[in-house]
C-alpha atoms as a PDB file:
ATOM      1  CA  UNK A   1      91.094   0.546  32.014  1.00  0.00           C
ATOM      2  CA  UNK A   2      93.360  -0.256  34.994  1.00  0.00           C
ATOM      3  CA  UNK A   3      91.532  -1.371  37.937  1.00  0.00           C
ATOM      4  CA  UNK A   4      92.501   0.386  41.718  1.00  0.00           C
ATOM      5  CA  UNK A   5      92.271  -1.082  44.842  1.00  0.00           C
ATOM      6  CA  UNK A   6      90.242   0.844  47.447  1.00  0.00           C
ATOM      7  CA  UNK A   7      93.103   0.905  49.285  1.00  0.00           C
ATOM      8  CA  UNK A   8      94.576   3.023  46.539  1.00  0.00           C
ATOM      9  CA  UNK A   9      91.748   5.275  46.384  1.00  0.00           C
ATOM     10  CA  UNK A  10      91.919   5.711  50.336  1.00  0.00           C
ATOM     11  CA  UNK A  11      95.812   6.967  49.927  1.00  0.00           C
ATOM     12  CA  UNK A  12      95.439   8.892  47.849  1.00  0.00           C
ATOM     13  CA  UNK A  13      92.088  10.603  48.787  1.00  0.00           C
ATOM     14  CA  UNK A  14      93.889  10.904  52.620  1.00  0.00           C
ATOM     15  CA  UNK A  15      97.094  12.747  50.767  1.00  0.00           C
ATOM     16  CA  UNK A  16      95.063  15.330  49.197  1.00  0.00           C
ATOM     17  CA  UNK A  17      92.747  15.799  51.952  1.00  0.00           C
ATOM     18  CA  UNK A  18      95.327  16.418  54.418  1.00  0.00           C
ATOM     19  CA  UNK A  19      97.457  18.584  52.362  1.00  0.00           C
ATOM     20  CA  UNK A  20      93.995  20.660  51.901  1.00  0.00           C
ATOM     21  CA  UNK A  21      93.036  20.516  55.325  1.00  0.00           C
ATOM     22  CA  UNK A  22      96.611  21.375  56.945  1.00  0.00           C
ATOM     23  CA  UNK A  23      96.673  24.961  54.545  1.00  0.00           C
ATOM     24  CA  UNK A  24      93.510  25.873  55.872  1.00  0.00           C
ATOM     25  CA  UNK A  25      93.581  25.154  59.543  1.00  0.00           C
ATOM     26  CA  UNK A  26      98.042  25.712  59.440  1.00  0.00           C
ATOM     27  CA  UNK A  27      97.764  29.036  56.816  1.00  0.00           C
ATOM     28  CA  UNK A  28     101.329  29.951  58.135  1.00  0.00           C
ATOM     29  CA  UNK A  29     102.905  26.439  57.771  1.00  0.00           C
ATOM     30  CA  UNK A  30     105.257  24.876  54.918  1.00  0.00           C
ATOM     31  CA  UNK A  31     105.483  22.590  53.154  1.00  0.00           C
ATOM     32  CA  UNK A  32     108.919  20.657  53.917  1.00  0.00           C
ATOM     33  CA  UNK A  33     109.114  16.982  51.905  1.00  0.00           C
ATOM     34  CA  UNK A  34     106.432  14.451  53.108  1.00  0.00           C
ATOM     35  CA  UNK A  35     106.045  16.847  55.893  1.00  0.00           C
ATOM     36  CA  UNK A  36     103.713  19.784  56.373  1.00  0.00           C
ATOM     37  CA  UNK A  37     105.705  22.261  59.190  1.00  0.00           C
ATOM     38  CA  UNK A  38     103.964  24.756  61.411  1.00  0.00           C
ATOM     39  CA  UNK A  39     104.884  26.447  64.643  1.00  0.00           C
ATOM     40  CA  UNK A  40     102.550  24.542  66.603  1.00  0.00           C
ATOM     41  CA  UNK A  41      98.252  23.787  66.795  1.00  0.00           C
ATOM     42  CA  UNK A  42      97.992  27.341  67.492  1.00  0.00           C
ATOM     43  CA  UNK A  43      99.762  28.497  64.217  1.00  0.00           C
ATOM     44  CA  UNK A  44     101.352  31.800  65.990  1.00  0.00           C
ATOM     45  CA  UNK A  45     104.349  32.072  63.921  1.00  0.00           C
ATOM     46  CA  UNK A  46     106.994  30.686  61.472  1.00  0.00           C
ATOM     47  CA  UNK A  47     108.338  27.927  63.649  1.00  0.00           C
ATOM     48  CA  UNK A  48     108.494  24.454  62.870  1.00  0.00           C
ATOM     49  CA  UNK A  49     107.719  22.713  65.947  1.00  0.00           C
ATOM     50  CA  UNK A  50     104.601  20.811  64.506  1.00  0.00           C
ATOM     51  CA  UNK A  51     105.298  18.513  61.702  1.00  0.00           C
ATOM     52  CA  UNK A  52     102.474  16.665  60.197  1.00  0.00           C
ATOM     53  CA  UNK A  53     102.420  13.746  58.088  1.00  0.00           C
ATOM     54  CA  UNK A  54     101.685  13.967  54.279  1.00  0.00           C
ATOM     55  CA  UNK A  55     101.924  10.571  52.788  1.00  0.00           C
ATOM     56  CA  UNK A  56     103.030   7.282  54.664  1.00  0.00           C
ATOM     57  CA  UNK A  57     101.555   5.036  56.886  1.00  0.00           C
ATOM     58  CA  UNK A  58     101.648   7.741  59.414  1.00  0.00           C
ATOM     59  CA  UNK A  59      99.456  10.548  56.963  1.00  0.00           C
ATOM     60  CA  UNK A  60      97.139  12.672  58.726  1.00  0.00           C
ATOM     61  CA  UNK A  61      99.215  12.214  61.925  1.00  0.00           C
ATOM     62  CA  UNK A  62     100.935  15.282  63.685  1.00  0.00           C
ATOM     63  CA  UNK A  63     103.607  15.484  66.525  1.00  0.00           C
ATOM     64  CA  UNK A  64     104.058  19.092  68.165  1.00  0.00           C
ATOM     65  CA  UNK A  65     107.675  19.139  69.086  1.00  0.00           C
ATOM     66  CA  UNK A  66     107.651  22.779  70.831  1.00  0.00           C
ATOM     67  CA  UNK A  67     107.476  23.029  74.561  1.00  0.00           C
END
């Protein structure tokens, strides 16, 4: 049995929880690398102003580009 670090178990739980959070709350967004791409907070359209991070350092953490 390999032994994980919680560290680890925190990525990894903050990947899949973000990736399940950002389809639910972003339903129109994409999918686009280690980034998850909307058209903004409201979610209005097929833009990709809003990119928010997957995996990284930075997961979890979104930047709205868009006016």
């Amino acid at each position: 049995m390999t032994l994980r670090s919680v560290a680890d178990i925190a990525d990894e739980f903050n990947r899949d929880y973000v990736l399940r959070m950002a389809k639910e709350l972003l339903p129109r967004g994409y999918r686009s690398g280690h980034y998850w791409m909307a058209s903004g907070v409201d979610d209005s359209g097929k833009g990709s102003s809003l990119a928010l991070h997957l995996s990284g350092t930075k997961v979890g953490h979104w930047t709205d580009y868009g006016n």
